[in-house]
PDB file of N, CA and C in Angstrom:
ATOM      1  N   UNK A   1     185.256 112.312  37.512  1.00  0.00           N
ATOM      2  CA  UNK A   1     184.436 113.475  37.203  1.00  0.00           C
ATOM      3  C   UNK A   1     182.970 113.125  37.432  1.00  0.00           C
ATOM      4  N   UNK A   2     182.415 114.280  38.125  1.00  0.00           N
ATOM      5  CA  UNK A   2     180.742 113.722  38.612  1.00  0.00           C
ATOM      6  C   UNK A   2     179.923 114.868  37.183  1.00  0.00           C
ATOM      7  N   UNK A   3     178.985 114.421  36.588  1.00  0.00           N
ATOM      8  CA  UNK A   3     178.203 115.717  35.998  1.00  0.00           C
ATOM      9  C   UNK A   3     176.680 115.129  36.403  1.00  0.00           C
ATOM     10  N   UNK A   4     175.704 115.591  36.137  1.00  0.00           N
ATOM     11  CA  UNK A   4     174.040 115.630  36.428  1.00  0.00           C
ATOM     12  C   UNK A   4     173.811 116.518  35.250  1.00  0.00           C
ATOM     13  N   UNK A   5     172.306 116.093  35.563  1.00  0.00           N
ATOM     14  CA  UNK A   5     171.419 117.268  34.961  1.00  0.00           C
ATOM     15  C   UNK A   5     169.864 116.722  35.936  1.00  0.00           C
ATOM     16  N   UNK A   6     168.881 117.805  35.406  1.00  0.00           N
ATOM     17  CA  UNK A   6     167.696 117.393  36.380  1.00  0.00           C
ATOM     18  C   UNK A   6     166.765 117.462  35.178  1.00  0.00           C
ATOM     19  N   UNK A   7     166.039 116.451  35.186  1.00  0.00           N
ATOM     20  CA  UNK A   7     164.596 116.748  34.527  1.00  0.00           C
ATOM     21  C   UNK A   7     163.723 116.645  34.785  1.00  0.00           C
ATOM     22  N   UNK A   8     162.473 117.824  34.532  1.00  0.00           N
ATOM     23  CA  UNK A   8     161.209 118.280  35.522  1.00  0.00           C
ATOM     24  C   UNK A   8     160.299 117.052  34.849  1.00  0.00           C
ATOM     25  N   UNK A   9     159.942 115.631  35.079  1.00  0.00           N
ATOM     26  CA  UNK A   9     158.784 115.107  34.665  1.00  0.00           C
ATOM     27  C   UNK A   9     157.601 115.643  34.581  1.00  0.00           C
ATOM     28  N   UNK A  10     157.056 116.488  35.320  1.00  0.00           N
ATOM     29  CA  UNK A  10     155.915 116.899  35.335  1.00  0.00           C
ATOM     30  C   UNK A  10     155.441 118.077  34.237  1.00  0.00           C
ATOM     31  N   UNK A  11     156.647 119.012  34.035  1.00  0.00           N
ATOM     32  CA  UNK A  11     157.052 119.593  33.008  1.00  0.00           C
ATOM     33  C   UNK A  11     157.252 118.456  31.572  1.00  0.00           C
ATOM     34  N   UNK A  12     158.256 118.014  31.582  1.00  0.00           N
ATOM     35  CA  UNK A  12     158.258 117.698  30.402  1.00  0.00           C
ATOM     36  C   UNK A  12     159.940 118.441  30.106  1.00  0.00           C
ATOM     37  N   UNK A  13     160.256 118.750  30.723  1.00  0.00           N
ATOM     38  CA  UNK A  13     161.694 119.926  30.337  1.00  0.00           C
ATOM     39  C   UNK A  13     162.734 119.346  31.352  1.00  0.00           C
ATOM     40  N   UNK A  14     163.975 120.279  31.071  1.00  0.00           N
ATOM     41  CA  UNK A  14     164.874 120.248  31.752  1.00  0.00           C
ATOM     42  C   UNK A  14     164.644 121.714  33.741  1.00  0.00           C
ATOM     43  N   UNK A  15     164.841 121.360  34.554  1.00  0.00           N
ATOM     44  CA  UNK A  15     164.393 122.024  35.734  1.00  0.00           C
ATOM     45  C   UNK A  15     165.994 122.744  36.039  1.00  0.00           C
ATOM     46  N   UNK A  16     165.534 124.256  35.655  1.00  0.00           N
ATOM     47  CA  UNK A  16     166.793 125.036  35.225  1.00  0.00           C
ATOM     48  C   UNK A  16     167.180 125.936  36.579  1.00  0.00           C
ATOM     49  N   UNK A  17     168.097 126.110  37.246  1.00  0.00           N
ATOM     50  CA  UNK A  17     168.654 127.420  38.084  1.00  0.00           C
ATOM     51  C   UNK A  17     168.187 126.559  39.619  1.00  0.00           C
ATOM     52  N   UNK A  18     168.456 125.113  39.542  1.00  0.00           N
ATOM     53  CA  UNK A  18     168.402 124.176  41.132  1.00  0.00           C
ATOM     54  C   UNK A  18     169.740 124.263  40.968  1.00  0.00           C
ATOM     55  N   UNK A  19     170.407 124.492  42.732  1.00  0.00           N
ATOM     56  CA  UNK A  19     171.469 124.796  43.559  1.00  0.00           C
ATOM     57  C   UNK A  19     171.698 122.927  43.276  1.00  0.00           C
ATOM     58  N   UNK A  20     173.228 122.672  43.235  1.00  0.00           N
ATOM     59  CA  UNK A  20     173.678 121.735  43.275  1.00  0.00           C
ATOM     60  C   UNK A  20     174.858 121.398  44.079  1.00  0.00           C
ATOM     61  N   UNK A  21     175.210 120.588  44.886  1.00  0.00           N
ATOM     62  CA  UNK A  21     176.507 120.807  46.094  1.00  0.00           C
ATOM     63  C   UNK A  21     176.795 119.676  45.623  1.00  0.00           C
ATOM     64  N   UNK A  22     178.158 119.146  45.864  1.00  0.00           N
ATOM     65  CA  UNK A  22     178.661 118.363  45.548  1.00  0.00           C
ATOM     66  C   UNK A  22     179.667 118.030  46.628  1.00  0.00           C
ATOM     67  N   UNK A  23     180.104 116.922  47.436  1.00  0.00           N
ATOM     68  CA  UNK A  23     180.629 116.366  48.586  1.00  0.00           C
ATOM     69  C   UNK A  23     181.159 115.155  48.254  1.00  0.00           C
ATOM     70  N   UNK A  24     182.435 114.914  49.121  1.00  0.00           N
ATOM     71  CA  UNK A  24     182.925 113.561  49.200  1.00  0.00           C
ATOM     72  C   UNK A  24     182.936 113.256  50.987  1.00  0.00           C
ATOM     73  N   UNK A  25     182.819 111.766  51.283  1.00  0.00           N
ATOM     74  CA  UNK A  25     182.954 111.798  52.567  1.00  0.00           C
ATOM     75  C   UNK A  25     184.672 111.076  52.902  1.00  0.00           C
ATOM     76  N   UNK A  26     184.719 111.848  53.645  1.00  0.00           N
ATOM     77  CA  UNK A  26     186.431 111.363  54.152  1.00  0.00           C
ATOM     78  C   UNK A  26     186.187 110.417  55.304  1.00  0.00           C
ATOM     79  N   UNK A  27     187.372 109.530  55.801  1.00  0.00           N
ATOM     80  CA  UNK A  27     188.017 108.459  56.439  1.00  0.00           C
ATOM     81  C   UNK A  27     187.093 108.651  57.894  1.00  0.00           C
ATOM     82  N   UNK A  28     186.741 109.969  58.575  1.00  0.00           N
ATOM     83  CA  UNK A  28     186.236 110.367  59.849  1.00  0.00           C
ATOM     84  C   UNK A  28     184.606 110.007  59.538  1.00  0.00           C
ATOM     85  N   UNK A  29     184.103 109.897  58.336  1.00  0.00           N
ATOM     86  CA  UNK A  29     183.189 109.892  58.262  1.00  0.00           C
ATOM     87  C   UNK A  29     182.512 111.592  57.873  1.00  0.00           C
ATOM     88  N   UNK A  30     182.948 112.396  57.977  1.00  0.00           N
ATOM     89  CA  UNK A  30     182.312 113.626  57.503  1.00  0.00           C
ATOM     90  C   UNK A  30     182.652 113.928  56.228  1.00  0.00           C
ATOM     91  N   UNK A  31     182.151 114.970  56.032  1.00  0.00           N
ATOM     92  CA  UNK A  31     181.230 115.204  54.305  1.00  0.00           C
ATOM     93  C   UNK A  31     182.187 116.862  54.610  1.00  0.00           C
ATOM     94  N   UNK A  32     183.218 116.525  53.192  1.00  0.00           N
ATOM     95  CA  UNK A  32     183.598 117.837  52.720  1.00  0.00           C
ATOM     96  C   UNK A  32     183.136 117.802  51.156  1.00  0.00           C
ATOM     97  N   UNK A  33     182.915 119.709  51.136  1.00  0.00           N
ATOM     98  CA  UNK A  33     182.126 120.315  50.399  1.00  0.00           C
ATOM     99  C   UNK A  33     183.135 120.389  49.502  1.00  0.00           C
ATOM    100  N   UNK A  34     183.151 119.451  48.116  1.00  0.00           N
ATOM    101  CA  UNK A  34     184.002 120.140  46.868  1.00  0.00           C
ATOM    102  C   UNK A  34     183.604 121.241  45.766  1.00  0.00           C
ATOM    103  N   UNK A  35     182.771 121.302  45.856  1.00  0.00           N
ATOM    104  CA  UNK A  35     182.279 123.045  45.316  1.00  0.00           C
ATOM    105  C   UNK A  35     180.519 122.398  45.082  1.00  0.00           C
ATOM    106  N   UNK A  36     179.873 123.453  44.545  1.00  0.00           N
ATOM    107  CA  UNK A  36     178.213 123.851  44.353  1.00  0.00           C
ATOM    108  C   UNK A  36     178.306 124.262  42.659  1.00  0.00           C
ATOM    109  N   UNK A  37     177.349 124.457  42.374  1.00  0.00           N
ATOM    110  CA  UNK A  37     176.526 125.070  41.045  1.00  0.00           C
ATOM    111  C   UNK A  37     175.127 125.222  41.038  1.00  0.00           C
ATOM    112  N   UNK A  38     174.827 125.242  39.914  1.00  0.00           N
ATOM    113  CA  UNK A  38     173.317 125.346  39.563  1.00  0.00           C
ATOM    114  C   UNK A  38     172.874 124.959  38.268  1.00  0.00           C
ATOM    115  N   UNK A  39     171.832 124.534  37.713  1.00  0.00           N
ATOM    116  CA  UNK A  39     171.889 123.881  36.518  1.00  0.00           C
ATOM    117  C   UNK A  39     170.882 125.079  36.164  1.00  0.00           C
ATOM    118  N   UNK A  40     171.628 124.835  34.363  1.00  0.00           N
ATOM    119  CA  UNK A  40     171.843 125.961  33.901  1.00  0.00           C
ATOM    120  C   UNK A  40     170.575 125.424  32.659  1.00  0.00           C
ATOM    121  N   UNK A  41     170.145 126.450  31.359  1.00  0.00           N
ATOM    122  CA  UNK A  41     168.968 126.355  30.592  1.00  0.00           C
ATOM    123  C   UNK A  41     168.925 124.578  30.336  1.00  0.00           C
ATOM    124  N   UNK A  42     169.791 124.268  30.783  1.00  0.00           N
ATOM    125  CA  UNK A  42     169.503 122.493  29.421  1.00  0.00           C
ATOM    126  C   UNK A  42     169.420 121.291  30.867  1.00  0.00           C
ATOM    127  N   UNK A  43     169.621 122.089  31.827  1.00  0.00           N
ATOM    128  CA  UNK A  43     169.397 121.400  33.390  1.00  0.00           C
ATOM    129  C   UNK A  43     170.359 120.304  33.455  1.00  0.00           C
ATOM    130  N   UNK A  44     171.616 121.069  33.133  1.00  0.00           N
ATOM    131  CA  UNK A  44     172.983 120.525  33.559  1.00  0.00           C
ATOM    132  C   UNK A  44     173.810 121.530  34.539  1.00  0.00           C
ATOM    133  N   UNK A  45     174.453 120.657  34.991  1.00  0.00           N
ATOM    134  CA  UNK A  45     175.537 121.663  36.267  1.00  0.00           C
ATOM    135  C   UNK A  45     177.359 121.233  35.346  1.00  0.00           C
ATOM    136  N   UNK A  46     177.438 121.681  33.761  1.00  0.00           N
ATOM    137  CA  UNK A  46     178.837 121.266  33.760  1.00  0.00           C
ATOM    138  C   UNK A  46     180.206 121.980  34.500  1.00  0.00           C
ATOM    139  N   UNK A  47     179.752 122.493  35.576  1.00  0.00           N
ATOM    140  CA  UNK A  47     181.438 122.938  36.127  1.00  0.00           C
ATOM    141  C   UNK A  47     181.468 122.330  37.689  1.00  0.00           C
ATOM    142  N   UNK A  48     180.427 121.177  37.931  1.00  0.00           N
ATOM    143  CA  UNK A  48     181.175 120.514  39.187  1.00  0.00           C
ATOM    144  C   UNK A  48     182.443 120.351  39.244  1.00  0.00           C
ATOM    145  N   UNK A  49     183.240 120.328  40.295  1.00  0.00           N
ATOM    146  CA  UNK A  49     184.813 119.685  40.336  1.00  0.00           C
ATOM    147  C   UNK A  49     184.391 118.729  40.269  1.00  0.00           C
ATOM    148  N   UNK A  50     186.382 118.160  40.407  1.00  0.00           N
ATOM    149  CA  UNK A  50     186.823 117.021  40.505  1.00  0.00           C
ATOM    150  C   UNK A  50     186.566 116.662  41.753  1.00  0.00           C
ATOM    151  N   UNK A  51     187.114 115.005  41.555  1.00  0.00           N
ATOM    152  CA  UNK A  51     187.157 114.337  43.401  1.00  0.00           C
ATOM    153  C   UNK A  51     188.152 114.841  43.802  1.00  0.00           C
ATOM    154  N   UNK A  52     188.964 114.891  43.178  1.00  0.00           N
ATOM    155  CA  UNK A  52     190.207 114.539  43.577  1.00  0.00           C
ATOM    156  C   UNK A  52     191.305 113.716  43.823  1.00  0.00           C
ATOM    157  N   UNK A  53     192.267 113.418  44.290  1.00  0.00           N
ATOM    158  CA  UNK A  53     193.328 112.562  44.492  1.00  0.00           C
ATOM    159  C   UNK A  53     193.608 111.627  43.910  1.00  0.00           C
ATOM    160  N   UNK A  54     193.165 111.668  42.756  1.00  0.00           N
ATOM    161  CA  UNK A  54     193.729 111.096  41.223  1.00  0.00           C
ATOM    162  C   UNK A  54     193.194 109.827  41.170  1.00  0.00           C
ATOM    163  N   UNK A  55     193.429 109.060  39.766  1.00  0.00           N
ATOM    164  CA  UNK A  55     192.691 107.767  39.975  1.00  0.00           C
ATOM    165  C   UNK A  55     193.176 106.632  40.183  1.00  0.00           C
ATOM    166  N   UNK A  56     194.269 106.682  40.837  1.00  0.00           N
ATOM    167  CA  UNK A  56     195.153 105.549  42.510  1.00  0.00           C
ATOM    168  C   UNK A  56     194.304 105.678  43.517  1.00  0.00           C
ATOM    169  N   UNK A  57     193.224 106.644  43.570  1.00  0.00           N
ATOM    170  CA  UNK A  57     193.188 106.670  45.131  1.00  0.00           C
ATOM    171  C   UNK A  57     192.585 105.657  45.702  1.00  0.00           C
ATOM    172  N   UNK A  58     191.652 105.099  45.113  1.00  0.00           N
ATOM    173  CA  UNK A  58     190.309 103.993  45.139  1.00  0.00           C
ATOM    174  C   UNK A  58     189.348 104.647  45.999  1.00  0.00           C
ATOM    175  N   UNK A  59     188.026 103.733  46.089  1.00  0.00           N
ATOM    176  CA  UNK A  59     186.689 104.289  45.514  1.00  0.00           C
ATOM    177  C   UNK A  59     186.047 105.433  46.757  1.00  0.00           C
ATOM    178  N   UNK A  60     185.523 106.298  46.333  1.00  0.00           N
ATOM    179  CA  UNK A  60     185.472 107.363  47.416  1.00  0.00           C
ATOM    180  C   UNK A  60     183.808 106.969  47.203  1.00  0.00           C
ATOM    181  N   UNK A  61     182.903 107.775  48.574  1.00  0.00           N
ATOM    182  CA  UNK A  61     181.496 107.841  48.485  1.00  0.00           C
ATOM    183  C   UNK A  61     181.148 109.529  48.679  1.00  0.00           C
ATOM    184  N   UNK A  62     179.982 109.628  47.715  1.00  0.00           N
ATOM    185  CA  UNK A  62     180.201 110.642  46.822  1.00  0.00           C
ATOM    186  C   UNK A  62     178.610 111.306  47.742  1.00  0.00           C
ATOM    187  N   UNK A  63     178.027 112.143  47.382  1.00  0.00           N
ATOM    188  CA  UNK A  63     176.975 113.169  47.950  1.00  0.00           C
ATOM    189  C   UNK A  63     176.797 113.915  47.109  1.00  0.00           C
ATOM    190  N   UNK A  64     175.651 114.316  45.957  1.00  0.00           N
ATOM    191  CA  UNK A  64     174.963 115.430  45.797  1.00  0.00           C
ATOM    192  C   UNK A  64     173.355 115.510  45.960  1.00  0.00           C
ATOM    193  N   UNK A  65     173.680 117.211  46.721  1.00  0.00           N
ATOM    194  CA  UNK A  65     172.475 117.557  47.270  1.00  0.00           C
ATOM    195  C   UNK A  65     171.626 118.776  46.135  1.00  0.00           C
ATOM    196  N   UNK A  66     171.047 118.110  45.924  1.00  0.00           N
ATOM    197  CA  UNK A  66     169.453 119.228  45.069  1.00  0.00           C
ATOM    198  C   UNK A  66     168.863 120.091  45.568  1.00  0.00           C
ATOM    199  N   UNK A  67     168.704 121.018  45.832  1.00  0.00           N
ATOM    200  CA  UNK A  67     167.773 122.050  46.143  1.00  0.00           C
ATOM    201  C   UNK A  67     166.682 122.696  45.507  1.00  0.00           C
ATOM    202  N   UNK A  68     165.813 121.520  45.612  1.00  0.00           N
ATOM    203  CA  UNK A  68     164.424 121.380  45.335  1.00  0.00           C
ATOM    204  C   UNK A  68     163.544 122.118  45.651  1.00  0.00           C
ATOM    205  N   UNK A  69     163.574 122.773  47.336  1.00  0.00           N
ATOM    206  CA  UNK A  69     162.509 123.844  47.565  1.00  0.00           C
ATOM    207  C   UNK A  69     162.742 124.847  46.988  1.00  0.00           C
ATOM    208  N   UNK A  70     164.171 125.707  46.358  1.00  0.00           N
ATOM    209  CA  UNK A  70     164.433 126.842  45.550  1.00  0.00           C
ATOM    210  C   UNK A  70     163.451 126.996  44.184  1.00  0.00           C
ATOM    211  N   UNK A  71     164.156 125.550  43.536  1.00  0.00           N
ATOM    212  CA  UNK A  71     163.495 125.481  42.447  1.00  0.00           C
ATOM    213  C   UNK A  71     161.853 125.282  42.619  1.00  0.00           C
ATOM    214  N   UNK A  72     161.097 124.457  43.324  1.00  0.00           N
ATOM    215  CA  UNK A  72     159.961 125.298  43.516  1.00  0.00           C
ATOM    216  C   UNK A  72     159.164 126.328  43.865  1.00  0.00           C
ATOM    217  N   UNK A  73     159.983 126.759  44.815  1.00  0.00           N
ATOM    218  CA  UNK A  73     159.788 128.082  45.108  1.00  0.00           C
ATOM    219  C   UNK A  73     159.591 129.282  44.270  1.00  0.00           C
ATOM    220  N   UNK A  74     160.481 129.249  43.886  1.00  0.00           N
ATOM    221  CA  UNK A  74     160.677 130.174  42.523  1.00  0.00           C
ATOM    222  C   UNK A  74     159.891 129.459  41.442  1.00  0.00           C
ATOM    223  N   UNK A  75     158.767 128.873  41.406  1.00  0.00           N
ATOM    224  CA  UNK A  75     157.694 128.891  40.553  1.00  0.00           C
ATOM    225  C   UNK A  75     156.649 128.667  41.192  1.00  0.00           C
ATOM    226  N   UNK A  76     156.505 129.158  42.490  1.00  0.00           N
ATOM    227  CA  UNK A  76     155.125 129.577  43.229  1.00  0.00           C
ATOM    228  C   UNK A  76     154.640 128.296  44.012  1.00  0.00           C
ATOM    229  N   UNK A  77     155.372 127.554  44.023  1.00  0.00           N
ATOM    230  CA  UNK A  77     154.756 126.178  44.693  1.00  0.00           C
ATOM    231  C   UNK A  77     155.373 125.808  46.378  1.00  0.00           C
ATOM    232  N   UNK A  78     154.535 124.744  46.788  1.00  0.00           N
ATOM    233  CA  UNK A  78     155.497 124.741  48.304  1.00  0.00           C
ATOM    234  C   UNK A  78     155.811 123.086  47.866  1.00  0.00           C
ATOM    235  N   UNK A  79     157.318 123.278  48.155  1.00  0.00           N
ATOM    236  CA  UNK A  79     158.096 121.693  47.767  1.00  0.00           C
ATOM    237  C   UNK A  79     157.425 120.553  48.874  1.00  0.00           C
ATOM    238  N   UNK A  80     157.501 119.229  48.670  1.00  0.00           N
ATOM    239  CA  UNK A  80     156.892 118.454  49.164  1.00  0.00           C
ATOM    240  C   UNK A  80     158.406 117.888  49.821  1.00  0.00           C
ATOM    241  N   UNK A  81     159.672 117.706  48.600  1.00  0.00           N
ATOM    242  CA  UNK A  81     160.959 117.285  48.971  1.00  0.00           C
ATOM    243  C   UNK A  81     162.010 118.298  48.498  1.00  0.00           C
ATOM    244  N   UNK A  82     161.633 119.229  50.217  1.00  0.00           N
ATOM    245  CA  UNK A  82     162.572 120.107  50.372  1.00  0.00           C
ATOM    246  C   UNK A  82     164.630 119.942  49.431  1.00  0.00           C
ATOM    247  N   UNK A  83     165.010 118.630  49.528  1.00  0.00           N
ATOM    248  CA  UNK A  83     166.098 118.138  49.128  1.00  0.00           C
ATOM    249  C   UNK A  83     166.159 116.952  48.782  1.00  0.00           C
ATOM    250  N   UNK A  84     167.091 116.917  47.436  1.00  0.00           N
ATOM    251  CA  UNK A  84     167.339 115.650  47.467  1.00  0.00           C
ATOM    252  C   UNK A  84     168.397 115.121  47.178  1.00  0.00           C
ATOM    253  N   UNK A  85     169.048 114.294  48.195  1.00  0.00           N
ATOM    254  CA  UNK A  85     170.213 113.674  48.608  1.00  0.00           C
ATOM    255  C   UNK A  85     170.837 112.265  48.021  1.00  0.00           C
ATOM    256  N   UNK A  86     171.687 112.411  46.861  1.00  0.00           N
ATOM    257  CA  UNK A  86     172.256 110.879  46.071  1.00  0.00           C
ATOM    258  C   UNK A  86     173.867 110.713  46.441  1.00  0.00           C
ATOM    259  N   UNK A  87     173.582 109.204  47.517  1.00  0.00           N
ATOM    260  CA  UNK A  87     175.136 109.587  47.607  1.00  0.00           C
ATOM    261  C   UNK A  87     175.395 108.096  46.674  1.00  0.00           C
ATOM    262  N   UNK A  88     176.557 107.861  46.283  1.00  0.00           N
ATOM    263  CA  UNK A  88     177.094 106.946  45.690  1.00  0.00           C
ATOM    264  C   UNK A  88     178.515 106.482  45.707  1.00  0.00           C
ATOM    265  N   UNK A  89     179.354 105.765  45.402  1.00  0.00           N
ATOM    266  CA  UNK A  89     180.395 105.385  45.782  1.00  0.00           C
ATOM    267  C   UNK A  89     181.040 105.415  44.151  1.00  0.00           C
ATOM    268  N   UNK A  90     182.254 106.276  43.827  1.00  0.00           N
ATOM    269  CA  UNK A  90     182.882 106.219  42.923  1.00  0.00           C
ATOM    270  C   UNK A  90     184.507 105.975  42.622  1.00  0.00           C
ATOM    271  N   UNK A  91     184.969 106.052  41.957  1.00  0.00           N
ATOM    272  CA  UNK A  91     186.361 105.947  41.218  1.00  0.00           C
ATOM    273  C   UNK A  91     186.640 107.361  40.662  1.00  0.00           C
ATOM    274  N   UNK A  92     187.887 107.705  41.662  1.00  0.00           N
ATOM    275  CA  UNK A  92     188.271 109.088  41.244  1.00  0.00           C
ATOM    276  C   UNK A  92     188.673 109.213  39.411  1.00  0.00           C
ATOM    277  N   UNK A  93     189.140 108.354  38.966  1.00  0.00           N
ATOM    278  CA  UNK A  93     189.073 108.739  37.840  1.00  0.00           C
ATOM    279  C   UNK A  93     188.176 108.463  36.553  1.00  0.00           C
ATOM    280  N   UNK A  94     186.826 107.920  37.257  1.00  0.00           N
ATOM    281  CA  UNK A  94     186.290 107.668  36.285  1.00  0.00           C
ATOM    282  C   UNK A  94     184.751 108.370  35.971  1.00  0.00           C
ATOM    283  N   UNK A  95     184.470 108.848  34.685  1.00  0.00           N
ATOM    284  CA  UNK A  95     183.433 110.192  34.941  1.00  0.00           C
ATOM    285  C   UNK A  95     182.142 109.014  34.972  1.00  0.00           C
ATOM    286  N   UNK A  96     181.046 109.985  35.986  1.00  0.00           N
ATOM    287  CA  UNK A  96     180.033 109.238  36.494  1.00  0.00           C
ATOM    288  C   UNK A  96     178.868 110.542  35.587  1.00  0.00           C
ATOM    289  N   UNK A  97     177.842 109.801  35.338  1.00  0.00           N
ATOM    290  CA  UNK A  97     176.719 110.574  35.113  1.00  0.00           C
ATOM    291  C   UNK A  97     175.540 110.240  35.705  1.00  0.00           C
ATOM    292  N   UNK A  98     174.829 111.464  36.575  1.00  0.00           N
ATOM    293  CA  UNK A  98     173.861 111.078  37.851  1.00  0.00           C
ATOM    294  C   UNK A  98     172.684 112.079  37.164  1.00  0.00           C
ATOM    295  N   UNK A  99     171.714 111.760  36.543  1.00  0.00           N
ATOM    296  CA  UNK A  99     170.756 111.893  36.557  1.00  0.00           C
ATOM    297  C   UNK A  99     169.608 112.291  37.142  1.00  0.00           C
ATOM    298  N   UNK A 100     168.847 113.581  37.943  1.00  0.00           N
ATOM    299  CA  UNK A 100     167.567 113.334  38.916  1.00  0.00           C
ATOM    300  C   UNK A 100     166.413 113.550  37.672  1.00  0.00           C
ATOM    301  N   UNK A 101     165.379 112.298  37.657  1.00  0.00           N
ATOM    302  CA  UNK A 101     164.157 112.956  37.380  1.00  0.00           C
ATOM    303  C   UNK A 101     163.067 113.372  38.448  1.00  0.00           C
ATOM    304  N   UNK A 102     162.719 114.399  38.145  1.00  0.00           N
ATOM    305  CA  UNK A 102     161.713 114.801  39.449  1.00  0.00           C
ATOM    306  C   UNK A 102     160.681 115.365  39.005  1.00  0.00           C
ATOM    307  N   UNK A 103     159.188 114.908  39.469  1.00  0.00           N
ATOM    308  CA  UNK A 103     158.361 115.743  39.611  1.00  0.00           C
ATOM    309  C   UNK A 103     157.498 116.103  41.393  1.00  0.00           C
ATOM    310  N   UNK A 104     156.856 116.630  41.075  1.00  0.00           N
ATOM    311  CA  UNK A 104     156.149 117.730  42.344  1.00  0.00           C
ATOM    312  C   UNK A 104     156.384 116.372  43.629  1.00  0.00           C
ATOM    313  N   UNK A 105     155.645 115.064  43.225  1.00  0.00           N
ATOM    314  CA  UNK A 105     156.101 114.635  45.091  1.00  0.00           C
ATOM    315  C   UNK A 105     156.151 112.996  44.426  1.00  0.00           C
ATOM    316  N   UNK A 106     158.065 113.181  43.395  1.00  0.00           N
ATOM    317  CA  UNK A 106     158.692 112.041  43.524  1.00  0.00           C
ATOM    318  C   UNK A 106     159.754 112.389  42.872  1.00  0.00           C
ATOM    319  N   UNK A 107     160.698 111.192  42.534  1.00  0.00           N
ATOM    320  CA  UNK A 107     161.645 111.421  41.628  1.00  0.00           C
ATOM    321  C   UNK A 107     162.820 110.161  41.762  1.00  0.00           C
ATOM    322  N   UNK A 108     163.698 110.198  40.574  1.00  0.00           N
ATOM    323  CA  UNK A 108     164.252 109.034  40.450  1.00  0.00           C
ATOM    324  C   UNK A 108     165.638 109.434  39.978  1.00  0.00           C
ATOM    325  N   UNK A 109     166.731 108.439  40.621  1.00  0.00           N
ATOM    326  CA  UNK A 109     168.051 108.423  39.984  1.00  0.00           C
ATOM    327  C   UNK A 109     168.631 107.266  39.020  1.00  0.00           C
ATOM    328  N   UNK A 110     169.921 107.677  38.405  1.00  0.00           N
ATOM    329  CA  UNK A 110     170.386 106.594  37.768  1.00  0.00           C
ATOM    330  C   UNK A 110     171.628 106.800  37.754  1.00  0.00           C
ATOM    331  N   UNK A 111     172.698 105.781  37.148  1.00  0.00           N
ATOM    332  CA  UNK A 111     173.902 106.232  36.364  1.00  0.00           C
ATOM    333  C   UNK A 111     173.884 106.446  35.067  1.00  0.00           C
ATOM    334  N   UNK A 112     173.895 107.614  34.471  1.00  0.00           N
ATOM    335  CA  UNK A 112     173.577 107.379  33.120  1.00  0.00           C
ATOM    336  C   UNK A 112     175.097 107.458  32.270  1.00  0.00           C
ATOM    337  N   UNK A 113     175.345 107.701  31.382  1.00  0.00           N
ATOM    338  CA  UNK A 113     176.514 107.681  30.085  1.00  0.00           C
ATOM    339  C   UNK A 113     176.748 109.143  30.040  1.00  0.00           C
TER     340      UNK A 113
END
C-alpha cells in the first residue's frame, strides 16, 4: 500500500486539492497508471490503490507524480516545478509512506511511518 500527503513549507499547512498519479513500472520498462487522486483538507491522498500482485510478487519500482503547477495555479502563482516525480522501489505487500514537503522553488521526500 502506497499513501502521501504534501506539506506546503512555505505555508506552514498541509497543500490541499494537488492531482496525485500513482504508477508501477512493468518488465518492458513502461509505466502503468494504477489510479490518481488528489489530496484532500489534511493533504493526504487516502484512496491510492494497491500495487498489486500480492506480496509473493517481489519488489516493484513505484512512480508518483505531483501536480504542482495546479496547485499553484490555483493560488495565483506561476510554478517554478511544474511536477514532481518520486519513484521508488517497493514490496507489494508492505505499506510505504511518501511524504512531499514543498515550497515555491524546492522540496523534499522521505519514507515516513
Amino acid at each position: 500500500m502506497i499513501s502521501t500527503h504534501i506539506l506546503d513549507t512555505s505555508e506552514g499547512r498541509p497543500a490541499t486539492d494537488v492531482p496525485v498519479e500513482l504508477s508501477r513500472r512493468e518488465a518492458d520498462g513502461t509505466w502503468t497508471v494504477l489510479g490518481a487522486s488528489a489530496t484532500n483538507a489534511d493533504g493526504r491522498c487516502p484512496d491510492l490503490p494497491p500495487l498489486g500482485d500480492g506480496p509473493d510478487a517481489g519488489p516493484v519500482d513505484v512512480r508518483l507524480v505531483f501536480d504542482i503547477a495546479a496547485y499553484r495555479r490555483a493560488r495565483g502563482e506561476t510554478p517554478f516545478f511544474p511536477e514532481v516525480q518520486v519513484v521508488f522501489t517497493a514490496d507489494p505487500g508492505t505499506h510505504y509512506h511518501v511524504p512531499l514537503l514543498l515550497n515555491p522553488y524546492g522540496y523534499s521526500v522521505y519514507r515516513g511511518s
